[in-house]
C-alpha atoms as a PDB file:
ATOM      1  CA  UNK A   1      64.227 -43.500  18.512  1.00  0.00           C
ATOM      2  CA  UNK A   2      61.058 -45.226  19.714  1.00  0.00           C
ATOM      3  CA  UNK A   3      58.403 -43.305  21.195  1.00  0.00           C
ATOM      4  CA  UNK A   4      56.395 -45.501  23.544  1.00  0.00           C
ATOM      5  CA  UNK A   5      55.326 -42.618  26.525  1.00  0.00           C
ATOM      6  CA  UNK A   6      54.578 -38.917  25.783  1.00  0.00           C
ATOM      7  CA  UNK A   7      54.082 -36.605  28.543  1.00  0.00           C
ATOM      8  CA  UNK A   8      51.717 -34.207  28.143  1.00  0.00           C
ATOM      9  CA  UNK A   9      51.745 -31.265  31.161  1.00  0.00           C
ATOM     10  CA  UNK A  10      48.410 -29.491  31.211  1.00  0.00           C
ATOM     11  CA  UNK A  11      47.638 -26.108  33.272  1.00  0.00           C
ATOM     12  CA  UNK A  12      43.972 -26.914  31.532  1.00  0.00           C
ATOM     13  CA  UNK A  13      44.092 -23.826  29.112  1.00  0.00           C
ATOM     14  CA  UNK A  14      43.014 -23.800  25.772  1.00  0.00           C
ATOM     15  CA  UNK A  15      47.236 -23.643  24.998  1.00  0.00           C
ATOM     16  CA  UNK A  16      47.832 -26.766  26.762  1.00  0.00           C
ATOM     17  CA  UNK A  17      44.377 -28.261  25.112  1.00  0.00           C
ATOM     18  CA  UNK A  18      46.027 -27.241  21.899  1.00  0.00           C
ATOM     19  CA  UNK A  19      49.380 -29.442  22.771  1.00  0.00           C
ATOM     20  CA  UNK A  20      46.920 -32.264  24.006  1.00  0.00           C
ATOM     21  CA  UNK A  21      45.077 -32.472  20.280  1.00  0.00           C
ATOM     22  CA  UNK A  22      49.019 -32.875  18.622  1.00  0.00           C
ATOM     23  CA  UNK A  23      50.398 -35.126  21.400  1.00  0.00           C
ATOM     24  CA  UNK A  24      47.089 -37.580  21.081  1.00  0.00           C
ATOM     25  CA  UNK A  25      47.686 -37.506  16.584  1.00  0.00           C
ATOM     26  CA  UNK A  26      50.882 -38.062  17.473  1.00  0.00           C
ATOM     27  CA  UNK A  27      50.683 -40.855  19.935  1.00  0.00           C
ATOM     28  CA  UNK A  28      48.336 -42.068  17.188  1.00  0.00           C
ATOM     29  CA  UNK A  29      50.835 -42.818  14.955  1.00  0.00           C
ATOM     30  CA  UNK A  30      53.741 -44.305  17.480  1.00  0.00           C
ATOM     31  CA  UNK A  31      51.289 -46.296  19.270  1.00  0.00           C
ATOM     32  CA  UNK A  32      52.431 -44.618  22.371  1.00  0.00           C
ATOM     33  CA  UNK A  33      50.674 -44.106  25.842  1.00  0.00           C
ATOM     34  CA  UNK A  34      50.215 -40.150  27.513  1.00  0.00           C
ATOM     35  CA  UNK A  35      50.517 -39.405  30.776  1.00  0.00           C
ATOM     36  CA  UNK A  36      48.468 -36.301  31.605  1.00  0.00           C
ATOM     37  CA  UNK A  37      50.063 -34.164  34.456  1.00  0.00           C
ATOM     38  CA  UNK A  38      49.003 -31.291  36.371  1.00  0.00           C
ATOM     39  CA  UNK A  39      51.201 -29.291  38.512  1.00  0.00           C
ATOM     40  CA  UNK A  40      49.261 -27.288  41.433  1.00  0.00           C
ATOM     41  CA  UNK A  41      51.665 -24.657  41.943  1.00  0.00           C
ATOM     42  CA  UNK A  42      51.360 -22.170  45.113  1.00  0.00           C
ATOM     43  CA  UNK A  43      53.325 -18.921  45.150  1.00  0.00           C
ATOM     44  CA  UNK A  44      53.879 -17.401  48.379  1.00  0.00           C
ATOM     45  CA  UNK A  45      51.708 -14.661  47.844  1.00  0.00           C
ATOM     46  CA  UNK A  46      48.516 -16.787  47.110  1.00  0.00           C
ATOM     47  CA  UNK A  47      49.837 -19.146  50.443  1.00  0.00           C
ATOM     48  CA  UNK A  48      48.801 -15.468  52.661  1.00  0.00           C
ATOM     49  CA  UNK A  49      45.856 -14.895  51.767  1.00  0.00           C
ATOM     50  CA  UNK A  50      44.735 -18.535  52.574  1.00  0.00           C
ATOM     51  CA  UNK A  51      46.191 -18.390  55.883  1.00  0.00           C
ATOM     52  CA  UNK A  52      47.775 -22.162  57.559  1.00  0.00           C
ATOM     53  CA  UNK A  53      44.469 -23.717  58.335  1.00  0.00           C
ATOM     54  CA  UNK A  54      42.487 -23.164  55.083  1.00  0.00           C
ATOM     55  CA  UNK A  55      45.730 -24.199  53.302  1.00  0.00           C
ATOM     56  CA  UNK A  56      44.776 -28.177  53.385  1.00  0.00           C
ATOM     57  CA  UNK A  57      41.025 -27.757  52.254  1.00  0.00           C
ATOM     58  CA  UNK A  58      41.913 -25.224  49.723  1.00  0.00           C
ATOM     59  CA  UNK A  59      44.864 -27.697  48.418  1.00  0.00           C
ATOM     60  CA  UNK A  60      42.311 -30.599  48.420  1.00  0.00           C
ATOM     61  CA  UNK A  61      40.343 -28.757  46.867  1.00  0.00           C
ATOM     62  CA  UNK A  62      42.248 -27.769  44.042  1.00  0.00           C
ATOM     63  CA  UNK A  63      43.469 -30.702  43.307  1.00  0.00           C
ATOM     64  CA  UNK A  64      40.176 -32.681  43.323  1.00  0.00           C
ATOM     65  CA  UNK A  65      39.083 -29.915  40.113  1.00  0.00           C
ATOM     66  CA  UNK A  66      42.391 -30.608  38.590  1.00  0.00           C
ATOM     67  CA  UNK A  67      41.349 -34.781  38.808  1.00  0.00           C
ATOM     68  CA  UNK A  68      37.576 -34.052  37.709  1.00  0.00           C
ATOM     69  CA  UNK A  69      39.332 -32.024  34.603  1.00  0.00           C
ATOM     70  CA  UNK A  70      42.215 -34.473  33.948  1.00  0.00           C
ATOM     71  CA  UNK A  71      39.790 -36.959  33.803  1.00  0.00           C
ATOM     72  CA  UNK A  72      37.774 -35.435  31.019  1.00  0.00           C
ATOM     73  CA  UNK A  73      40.951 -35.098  29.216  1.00  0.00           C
ATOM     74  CA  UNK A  74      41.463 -38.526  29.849  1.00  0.00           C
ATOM     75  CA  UNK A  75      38.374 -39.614  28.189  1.00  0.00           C
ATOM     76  CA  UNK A  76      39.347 -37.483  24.988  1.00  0.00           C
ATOM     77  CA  UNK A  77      42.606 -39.635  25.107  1.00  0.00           C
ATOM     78  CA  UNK A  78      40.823 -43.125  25.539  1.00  0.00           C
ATOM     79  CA  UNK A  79      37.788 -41.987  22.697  1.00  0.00           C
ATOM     80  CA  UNK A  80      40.973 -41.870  20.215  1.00  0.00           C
ATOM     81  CA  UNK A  81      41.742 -46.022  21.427  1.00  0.00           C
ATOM     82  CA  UNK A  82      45.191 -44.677  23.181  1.00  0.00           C
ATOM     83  CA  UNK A  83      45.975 -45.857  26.667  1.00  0.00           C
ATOM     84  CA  UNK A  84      46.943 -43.511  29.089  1.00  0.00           C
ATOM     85  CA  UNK A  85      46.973 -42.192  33.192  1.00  0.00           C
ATOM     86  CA  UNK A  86      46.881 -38.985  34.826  1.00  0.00           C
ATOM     87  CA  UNK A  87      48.594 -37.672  37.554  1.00  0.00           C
ATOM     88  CA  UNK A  88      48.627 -34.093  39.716  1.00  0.00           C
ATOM     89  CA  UNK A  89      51.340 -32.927  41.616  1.00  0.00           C
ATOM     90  CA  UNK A  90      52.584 -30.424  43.634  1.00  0.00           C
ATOM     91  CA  UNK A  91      55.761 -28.105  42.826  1.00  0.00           C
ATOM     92  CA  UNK A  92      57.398 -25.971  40.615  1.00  0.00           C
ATOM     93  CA  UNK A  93      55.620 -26.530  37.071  1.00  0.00           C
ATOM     94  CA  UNK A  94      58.791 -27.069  34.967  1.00  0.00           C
ATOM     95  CA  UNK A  95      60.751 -28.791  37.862  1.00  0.00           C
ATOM     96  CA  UNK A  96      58.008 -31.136  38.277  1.00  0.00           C
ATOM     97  CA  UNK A  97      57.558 -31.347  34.477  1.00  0.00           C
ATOM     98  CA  UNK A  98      61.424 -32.711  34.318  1.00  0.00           C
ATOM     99  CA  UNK A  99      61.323 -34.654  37.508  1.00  0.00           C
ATOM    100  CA  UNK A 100      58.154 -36.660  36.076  1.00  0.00           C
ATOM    101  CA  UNK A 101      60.171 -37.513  32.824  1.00  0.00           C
ATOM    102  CA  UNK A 102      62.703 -38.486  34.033  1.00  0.00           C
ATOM    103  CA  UNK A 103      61.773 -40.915  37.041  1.00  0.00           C
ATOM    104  CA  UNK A 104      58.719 -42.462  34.512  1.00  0.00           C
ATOM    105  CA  UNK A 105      60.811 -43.217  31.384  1.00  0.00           C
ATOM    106  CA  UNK A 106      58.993 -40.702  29.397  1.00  0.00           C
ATOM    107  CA  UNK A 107      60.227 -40.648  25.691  1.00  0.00           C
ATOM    108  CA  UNK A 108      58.978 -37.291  24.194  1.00  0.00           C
ATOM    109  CA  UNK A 109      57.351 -34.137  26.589  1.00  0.00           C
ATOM    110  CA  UNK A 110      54.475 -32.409  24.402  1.00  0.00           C
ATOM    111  CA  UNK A 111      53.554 -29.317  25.818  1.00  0.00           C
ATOM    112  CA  UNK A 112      51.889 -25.603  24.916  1.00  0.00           C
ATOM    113  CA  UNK A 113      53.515 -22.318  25.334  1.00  0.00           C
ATOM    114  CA  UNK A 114      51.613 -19.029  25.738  1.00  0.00           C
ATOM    115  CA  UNK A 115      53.895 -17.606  23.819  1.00  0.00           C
ATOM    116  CA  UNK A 116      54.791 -14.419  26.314  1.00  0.00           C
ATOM    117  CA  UNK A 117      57.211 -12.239  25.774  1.00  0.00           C
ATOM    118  CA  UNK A 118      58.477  -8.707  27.163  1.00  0.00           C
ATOM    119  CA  UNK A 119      57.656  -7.655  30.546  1.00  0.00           C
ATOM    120  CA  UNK A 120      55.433 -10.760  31.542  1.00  0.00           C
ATOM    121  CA  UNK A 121      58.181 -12.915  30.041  1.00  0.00           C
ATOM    122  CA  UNK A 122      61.131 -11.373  32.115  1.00  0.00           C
ATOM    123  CA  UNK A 123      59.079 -11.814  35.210  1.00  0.00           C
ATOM    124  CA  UNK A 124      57.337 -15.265  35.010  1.00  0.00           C
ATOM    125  CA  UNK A 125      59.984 -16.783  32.816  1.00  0.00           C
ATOM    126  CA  UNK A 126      58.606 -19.697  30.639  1.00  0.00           C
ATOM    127  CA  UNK A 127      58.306 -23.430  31.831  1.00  0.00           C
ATOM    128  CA  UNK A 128      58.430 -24.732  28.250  1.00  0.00           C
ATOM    129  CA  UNK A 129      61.702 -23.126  28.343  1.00  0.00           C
ATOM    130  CA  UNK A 130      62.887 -24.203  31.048  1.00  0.00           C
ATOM    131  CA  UNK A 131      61.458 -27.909  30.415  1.00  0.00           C
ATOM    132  CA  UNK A 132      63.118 -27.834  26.804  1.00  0.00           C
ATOM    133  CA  UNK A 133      66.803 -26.410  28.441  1.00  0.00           C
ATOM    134  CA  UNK A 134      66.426 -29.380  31.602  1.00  0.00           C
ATOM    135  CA  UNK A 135      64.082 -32.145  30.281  1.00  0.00           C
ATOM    136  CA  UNK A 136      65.615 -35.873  29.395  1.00  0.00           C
ATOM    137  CA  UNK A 137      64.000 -36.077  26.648  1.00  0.00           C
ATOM    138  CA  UNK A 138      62.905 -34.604  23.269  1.00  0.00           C
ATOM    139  CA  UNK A 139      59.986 -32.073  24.113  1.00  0.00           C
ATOM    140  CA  UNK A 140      57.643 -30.544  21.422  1.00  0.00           C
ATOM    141  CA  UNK A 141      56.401 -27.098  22.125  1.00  0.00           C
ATOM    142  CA  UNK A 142      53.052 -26.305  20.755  1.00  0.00           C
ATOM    143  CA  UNK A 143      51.990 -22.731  20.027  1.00  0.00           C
ATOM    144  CA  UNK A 144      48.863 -21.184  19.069  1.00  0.00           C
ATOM    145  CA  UNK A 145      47.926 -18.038  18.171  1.00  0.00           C
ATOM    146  CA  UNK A 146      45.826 -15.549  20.258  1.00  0.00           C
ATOM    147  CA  UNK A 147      43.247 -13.577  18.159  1.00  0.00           C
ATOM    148  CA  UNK A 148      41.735 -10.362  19.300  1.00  0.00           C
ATOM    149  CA  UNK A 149      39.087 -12.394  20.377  1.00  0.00           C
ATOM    150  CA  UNK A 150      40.919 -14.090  22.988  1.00  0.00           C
ATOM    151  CA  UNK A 151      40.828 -17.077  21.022  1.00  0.00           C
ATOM    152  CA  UNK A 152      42.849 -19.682  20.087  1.00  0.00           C
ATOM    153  CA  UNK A 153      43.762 -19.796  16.692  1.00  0.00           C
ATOM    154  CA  UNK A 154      44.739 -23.339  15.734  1.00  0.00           C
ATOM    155  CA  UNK A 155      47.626 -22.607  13.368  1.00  0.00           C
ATOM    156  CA  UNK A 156      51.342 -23.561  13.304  1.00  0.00           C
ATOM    157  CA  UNK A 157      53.664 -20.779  13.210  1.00  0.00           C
ATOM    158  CA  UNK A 158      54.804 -17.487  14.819  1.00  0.00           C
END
């Protein structure tokens, strides 16, 4: 298998960060080019409270953050000599996740979990889930750690 395009999805936590640092070592060593994607995703309940005609502004908005972030990510990515793009979207994060893969011959998804369980689980379900169970392609779920602190502990493992 040749792996010549990684996508990396990003919801710009320090999880997705975390996926980021393996997908740009491992991109690294394939000599492969990321796409960095972030999926602005509106429930209906956060739609209300905006009401129709701040719904445009706020979208604009939020998407114009997500390009100023991606684009600091991007940097990261182009600091370490690796080519690569960004792109934000909006839709249903692990729909949009597969979608992306599939219409942009992506080769290998690398993306962080947070690693819920329980309640919150059951509720939310989990997009890394669902993007392993639907993708194309191979995906690598990252995972790290939260400390008491509310940290990120950079370790492999469960």
């Amino acid at each position: 298998m040749i792996v010549k395009h990684i996508l990396v999805p990003t919801d710009l936590s320090e999880y997705a960060d975390y996926a980021l640092d393996y997908a740009i070592a491992l991109a690294q060593k394939l000599q492969a080019r990321l796409t960095l994607l972030h999926i602005i995703h509106l429930t209906p309940l956060a739609m209300g409270d905006i009401g129709v005609s701040g719904l445009v502004p706020y979208l604009e908005e939020m998407e114009t953050d997500a390009q100023q972030r991606l684009q600091a990510l991007l940097h990261r990515v182009h600091q370490e000599g690796l080519q690569g793009e960004t792109a934000v979207v909006q839709g249903v994060p692990f729909q949009s996740i597969v979608d992306m893969a599939g219409n942009e011959d992506v080769d290998m998804i690398v993306m962080g979990t947070h690693g819920r369980t329980g309640l919150t689980h059951a509720l939310m379900g989990s997009v890394a889930e669902k993007v392993v169970r639907l993708a194309p392609c191979p995906v690598l779920v990252t995972r790290g750690k939260t400390a008491a602190s509310g940290r990120v502990d950079h370790t492999c493992g469960g």
